[in-house]
PDB file of N, CA and C in Angstrom:
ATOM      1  N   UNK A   1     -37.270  -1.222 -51.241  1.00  0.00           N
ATOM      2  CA  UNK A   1     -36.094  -1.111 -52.082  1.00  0.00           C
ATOM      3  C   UNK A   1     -34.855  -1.063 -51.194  1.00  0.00           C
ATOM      4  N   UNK A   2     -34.006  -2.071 -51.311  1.00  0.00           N
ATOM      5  CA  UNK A   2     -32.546  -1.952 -50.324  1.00  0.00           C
ATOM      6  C   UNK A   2     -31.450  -1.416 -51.451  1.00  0.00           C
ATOM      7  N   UNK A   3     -30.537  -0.559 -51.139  1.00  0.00           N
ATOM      8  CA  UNK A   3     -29.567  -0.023 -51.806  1.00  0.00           C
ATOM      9  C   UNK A   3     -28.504  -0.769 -51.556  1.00  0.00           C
ATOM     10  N   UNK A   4     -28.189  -1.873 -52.383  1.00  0.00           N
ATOM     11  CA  UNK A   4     -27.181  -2.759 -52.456  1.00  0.00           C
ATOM     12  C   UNK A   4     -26.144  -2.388 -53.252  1.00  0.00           C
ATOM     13  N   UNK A   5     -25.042  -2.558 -53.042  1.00  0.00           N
ATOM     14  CA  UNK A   5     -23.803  -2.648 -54.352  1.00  0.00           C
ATOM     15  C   UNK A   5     -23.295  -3.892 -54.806  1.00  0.00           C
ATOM     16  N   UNK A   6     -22.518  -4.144 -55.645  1.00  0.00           N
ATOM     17  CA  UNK A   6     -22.593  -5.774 -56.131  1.00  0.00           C
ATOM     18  C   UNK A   6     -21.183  -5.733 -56.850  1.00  0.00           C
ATOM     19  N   UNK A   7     -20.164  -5.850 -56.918  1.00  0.00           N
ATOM     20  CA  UNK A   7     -18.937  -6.072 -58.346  1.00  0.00           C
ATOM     21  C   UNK A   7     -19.214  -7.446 -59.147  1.00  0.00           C
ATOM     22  N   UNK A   8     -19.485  -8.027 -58.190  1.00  0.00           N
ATOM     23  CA  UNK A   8     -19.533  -9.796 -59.006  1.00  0.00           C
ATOM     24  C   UNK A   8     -20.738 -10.208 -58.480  1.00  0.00           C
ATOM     25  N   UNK A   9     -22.001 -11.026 -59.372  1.00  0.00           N
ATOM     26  CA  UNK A   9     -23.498 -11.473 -58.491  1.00  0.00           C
ATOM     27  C   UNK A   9     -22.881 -13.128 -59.499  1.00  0.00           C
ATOM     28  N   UNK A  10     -22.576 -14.304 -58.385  1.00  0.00           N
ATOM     29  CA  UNK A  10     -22.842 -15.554 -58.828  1.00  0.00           C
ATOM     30  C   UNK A  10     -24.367 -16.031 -58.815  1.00  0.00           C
ATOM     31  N   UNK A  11     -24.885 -16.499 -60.075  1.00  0.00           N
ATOM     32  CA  UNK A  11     -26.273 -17.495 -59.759  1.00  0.00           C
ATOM     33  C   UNK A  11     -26.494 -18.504 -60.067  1.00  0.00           C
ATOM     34  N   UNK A  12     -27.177 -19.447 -59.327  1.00  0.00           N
ATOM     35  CA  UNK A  12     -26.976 -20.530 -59.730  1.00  0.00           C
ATOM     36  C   UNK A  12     -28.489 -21.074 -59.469  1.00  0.00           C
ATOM     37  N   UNK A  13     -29.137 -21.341 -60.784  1.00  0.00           N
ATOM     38  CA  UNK A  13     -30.455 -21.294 -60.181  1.00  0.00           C
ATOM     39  C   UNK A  13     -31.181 -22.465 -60.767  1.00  0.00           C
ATOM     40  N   UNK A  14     -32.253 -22.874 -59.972  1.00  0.00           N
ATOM     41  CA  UNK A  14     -32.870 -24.129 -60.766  1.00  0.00           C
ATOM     42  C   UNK A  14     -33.041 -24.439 -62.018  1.00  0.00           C
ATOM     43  N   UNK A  15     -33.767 -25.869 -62.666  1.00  0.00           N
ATOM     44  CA  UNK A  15     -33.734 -25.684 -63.928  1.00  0.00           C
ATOM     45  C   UNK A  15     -34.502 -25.342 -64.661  1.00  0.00           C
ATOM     46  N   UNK A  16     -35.383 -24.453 -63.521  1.00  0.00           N
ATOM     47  CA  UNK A  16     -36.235 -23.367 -64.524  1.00  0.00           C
ATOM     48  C   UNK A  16     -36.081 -22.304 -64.352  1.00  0.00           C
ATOM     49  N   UNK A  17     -34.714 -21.766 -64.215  1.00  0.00           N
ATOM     50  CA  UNK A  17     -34.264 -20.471 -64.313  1.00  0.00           C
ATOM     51  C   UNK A  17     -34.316 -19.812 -63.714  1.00  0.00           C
ATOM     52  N   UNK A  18     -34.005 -18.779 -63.700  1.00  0.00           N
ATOM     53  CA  UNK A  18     -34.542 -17.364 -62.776  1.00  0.00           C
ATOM     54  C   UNK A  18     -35.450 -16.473 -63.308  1.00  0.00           C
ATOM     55  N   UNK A  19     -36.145 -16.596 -62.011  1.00  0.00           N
ATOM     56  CA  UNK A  19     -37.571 -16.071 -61.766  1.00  0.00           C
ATOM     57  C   UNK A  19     -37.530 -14.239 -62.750  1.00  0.00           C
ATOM     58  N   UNK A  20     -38.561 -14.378 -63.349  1.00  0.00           N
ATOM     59  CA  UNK A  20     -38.619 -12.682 -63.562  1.00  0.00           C
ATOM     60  C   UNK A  20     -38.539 -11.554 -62.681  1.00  0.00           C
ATOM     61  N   UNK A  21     -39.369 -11.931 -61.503  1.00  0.00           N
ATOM     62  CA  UNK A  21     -38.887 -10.708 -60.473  1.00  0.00           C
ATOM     63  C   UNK A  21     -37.200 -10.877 -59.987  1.00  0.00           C
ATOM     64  N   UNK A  22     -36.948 -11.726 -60.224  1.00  0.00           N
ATOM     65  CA  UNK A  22     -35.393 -12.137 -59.430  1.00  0.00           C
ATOM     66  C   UNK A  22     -34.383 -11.282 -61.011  1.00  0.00           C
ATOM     67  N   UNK A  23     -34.544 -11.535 -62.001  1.00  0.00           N
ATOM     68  CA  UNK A  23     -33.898 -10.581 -63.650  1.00  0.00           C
ATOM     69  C   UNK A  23     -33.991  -9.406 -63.085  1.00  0.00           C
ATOM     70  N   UNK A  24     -35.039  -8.731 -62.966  1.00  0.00           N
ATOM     71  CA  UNK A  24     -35.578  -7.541 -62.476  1.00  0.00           C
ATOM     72  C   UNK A  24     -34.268  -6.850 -61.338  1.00  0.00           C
ATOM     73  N   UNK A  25     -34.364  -7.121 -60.312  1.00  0.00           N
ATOM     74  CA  UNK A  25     -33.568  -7.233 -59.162  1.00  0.00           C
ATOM     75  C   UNK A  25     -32.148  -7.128 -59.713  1.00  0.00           C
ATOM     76  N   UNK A  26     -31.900  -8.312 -60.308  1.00  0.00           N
ATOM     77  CA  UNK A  26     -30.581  -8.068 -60.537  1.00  0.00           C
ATOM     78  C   UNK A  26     -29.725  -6.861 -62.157  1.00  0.00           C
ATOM     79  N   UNK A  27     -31.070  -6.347 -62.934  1.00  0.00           N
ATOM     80  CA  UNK A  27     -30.735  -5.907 -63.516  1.00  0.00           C
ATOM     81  C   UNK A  27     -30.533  -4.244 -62.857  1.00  0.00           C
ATOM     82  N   UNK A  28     -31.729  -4.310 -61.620  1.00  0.00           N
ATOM     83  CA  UNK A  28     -31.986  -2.873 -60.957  1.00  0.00           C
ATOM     84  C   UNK A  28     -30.151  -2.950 -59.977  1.00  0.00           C
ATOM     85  N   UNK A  29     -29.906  -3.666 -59.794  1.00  0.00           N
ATOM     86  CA  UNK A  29     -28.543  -3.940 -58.633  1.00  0.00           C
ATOM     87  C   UNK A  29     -27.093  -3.471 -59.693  1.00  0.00           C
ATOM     88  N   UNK A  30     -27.141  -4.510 -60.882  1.00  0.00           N
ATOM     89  CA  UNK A  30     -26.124  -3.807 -62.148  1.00  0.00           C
ATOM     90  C   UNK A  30     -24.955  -4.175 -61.516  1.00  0.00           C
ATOM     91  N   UNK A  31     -24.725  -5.177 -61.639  1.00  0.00           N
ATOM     92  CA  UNK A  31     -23.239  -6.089 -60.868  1.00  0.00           C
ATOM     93  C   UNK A  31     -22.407  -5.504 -61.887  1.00  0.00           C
ATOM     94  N   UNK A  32     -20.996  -5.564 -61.687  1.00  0.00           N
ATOM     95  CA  UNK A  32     -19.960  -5.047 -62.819  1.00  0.00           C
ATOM     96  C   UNK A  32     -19.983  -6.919 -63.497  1.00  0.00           C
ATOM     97  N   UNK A  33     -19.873  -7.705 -63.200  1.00  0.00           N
ATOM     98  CA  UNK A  33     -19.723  -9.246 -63.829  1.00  0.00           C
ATOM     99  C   UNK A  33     -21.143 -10.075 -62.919  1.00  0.00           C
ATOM    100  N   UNK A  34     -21.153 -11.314 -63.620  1.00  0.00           N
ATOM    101  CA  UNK A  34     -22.463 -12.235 -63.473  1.00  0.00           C
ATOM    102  C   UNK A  34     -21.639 -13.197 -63.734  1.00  0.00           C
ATOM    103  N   UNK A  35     -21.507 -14.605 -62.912  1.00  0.00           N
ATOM    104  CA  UNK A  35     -21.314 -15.898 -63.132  1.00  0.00           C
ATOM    105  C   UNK A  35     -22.480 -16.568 -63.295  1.00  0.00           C
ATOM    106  N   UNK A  36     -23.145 -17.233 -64.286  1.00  0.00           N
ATOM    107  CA  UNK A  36     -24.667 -17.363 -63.949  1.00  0.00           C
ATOM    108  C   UNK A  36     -24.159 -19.183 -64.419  1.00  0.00           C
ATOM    109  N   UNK A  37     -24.548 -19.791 -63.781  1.00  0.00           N
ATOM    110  CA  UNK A  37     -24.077 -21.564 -63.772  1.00  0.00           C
ATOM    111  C   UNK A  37     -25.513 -22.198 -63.978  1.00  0.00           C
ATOM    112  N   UNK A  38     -26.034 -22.854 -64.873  1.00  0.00           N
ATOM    113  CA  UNK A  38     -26.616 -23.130 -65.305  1.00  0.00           C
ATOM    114  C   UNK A  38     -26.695 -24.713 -65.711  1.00  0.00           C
ATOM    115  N   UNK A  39     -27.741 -25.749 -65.636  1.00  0.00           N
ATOM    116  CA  UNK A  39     -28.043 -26.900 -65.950  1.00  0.00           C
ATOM    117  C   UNK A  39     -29.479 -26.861 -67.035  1.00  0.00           C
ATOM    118  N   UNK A  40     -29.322 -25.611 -67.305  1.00  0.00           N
ATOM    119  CA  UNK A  40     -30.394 -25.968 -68.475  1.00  0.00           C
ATOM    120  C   UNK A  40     -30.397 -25.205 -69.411  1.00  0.00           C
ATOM    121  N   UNK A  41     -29.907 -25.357 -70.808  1.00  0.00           N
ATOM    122  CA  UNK A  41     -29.692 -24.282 -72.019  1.00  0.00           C
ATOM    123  C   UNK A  41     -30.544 -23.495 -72.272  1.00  0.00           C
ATOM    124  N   UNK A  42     -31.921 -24.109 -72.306  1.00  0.00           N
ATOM    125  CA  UNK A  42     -33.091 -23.533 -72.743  1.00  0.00           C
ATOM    126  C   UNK A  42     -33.292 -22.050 -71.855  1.00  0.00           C
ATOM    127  N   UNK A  43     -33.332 -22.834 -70.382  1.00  0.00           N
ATOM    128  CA  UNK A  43     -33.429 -21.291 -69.721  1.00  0.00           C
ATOM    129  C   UNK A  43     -32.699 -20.600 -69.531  1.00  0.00           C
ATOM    130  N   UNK A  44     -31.057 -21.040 -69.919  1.00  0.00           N
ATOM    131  CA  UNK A  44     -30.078 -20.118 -69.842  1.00  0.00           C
ATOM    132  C   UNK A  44     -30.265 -18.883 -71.272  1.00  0.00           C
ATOM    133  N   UNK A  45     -30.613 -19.913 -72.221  1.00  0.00           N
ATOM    134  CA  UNK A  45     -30.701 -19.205 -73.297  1.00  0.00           C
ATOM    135  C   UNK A  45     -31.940 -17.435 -73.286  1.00  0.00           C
ATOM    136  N   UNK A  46     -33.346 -18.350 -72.507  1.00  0.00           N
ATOM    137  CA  UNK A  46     -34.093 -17.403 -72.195  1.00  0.00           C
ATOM    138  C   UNK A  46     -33.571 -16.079 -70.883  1.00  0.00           C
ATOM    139  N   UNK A  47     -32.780 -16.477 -70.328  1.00  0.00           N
ATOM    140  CA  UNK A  47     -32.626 -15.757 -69.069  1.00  0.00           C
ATOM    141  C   UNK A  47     -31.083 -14.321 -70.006  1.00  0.00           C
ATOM    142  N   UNK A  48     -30.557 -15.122 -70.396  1.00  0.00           N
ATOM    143  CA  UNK A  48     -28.923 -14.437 -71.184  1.00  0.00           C
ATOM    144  C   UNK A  48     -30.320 -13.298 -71.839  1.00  0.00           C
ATOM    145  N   UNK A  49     -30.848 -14.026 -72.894  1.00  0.00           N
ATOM    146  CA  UNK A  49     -31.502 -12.645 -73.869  1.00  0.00           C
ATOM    147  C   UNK A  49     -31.866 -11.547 -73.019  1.00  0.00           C
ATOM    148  N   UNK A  50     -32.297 -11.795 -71.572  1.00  0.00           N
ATOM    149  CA  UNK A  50     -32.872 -10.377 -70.982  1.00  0.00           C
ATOM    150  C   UNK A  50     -31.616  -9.830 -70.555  1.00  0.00           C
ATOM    151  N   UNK A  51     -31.029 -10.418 -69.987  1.00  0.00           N
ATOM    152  CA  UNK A  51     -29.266  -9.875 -69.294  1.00  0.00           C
ATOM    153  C   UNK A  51     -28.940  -9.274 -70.667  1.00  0.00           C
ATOM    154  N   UNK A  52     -28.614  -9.400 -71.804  1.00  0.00           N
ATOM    155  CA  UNK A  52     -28.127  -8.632 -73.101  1.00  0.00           C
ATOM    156  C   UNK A  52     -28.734  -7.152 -73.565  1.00  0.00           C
ATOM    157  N   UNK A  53     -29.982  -8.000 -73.359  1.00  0.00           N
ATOM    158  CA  UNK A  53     -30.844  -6.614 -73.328  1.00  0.00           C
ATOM    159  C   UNK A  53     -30.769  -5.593 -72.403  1.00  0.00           C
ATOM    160  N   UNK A  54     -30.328  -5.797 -71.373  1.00  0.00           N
ATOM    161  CA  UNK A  54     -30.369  -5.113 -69.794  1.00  0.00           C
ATOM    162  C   UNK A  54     -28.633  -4.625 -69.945  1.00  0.00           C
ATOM    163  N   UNK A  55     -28.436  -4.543 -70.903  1.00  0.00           N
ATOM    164  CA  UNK A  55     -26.936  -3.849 -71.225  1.00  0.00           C
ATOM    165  C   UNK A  55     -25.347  -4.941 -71.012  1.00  0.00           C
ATOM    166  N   UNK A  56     -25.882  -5.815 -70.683  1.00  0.00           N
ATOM    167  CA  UNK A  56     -24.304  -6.957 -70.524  1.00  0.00           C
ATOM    168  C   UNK A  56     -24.105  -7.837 -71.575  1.00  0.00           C
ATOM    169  N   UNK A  57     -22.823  -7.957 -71.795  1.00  0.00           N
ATOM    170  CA  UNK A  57     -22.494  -8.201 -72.922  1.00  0.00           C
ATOM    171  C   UNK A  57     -22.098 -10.108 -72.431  1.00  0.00           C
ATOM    172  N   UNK A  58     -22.029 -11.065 -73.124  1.00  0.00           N
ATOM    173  CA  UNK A  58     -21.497 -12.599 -72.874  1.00  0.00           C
ATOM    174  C   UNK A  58     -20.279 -12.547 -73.209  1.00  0.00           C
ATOM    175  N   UNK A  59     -19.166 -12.481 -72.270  1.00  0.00           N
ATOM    176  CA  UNK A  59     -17.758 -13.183 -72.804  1.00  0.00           C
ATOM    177  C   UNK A  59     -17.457 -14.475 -72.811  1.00  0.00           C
ATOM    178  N   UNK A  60     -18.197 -15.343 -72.358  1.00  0.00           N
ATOM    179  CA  UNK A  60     -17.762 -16.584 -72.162  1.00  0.00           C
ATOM    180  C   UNK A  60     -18.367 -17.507 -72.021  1.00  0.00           C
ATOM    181  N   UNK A  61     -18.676 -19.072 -72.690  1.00  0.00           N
ATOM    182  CA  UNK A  61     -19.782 -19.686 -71.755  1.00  0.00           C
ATOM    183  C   UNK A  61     -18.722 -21.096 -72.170  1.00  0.00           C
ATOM    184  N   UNK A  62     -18.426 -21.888 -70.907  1.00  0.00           N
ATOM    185  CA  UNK A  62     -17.665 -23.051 -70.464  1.00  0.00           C
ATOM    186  C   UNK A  62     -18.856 -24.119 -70.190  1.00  0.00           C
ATOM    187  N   UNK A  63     -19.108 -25.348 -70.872  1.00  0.00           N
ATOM    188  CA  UNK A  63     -19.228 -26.474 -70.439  1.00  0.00           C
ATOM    189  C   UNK A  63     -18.598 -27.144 -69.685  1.00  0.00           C
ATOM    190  N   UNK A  64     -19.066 -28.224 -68.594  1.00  0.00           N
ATOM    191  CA  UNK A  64     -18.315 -28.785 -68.020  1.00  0.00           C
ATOM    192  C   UNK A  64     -19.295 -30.055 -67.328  1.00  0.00           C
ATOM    193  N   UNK A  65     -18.735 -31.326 -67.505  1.00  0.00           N
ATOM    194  CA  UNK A  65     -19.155 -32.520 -67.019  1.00  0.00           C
ATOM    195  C   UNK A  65     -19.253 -32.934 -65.536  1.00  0.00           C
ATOM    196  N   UNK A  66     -20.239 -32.445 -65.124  1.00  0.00           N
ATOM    197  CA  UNK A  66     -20.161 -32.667 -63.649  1.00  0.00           C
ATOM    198  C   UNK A  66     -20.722 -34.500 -62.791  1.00  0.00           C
ATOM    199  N   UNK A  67     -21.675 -34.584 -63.815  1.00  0.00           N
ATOM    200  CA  UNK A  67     -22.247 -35.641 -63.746  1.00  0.00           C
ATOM    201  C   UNK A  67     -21.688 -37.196 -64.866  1.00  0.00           C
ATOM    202  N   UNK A  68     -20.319 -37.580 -64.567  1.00  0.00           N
ATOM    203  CA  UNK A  68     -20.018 -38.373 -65.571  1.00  0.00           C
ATOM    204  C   UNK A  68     -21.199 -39.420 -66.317  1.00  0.00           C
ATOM    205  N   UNK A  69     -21.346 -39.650 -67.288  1.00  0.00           N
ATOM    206  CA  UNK A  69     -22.416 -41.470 -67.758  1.00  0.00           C
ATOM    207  C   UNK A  69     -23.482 -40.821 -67.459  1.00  0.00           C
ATOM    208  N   UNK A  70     -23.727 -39.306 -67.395  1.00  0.00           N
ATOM    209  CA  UNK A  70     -25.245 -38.856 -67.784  1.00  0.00           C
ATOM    210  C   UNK A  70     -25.348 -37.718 -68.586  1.00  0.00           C
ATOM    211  N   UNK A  71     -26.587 -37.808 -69.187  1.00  0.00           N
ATOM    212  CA  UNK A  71     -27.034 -36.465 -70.169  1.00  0.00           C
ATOM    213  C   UNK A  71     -26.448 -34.857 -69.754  1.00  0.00           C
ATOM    214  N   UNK A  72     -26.221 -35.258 -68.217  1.00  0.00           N
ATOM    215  CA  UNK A  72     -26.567 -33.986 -67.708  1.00  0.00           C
ATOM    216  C   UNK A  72     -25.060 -33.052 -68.061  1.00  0.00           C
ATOM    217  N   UNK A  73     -25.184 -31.737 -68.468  1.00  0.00           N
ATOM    218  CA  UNK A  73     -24.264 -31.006 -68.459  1.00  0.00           C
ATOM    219  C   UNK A  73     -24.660 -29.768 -68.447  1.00  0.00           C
ATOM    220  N   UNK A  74     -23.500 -28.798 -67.010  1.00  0.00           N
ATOM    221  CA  UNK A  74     -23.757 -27.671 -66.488  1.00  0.00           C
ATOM    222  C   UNK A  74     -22.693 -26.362 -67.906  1.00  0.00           C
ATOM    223  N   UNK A  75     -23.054 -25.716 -67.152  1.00  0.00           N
ATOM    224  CA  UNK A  75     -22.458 -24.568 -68.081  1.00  0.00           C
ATOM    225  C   UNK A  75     -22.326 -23.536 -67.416  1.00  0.00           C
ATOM    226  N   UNK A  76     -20.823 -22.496 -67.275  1.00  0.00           N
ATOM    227  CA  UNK A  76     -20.874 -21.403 -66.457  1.00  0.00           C
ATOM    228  C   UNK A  76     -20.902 -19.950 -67.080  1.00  0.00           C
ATOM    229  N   UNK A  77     -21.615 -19.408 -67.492  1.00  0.00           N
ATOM    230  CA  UNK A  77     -21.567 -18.308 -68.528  1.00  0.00           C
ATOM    231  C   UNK A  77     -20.896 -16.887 -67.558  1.00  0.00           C
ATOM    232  N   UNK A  78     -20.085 -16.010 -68.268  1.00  0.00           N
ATOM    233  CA  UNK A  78     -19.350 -14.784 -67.752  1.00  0.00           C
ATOM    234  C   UNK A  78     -20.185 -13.813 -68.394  1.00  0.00           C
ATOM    235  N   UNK A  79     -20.340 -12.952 -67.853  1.00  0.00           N
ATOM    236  CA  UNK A  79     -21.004 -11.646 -68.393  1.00  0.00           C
ATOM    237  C   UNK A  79     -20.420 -10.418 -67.754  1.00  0.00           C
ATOM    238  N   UNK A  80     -20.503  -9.579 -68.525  1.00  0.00           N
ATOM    239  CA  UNK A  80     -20.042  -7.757 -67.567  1.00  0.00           C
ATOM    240  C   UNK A  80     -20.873  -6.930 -68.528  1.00  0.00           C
ATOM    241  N   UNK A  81     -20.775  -5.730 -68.102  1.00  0.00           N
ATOM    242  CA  UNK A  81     -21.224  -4.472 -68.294  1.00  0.00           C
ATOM    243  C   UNK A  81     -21.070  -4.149 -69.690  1.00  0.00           C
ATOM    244  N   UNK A  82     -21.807  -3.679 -70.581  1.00  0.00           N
ATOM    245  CA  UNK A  82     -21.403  -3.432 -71.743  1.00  0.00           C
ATOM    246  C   UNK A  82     -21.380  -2.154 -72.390  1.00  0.00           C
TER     247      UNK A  82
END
């Protein structure tokens, strides 16, 4: 166990999300905000429900076209402490 402190944790994680032990971790750490950047709804969607549950609330979630003339679109969701 390392005793870390955190105000802001950016993640940016494949498009199968973040790992359960990695939720874990960051819910035990308790950042005051989360930028969590995301290329896949599904697992953003699955990954947000545990962060909500784990006491943070969603202020924000921004689309944005990174990849012009393709399907692909990222998304940067804000979260803090609730």
């Amino acid at each position: 166990q390392l005793d870390l402190q955190a105000e802001v944790l950016v993640v940016d994680p494949p498009r199968a999300g973040i790992a359960p032990r990695a939720l874990d971790a960051i819910l035990d750490l308790r950042p005051e905000m989360i930028a969590y950047i995301s290329c896949d709804p599904a697992t953003l969607s699955r990954d947000l429900k545990r962060l909500l549950k784990g006491g943070y609330r969603l202020e924000r979630v921004t689309p944005f076209d990174m990849f012009p003339q393709t399907y692909s679109i990222e998304s940067i969701s804000l979260l803090r402490t609730g």
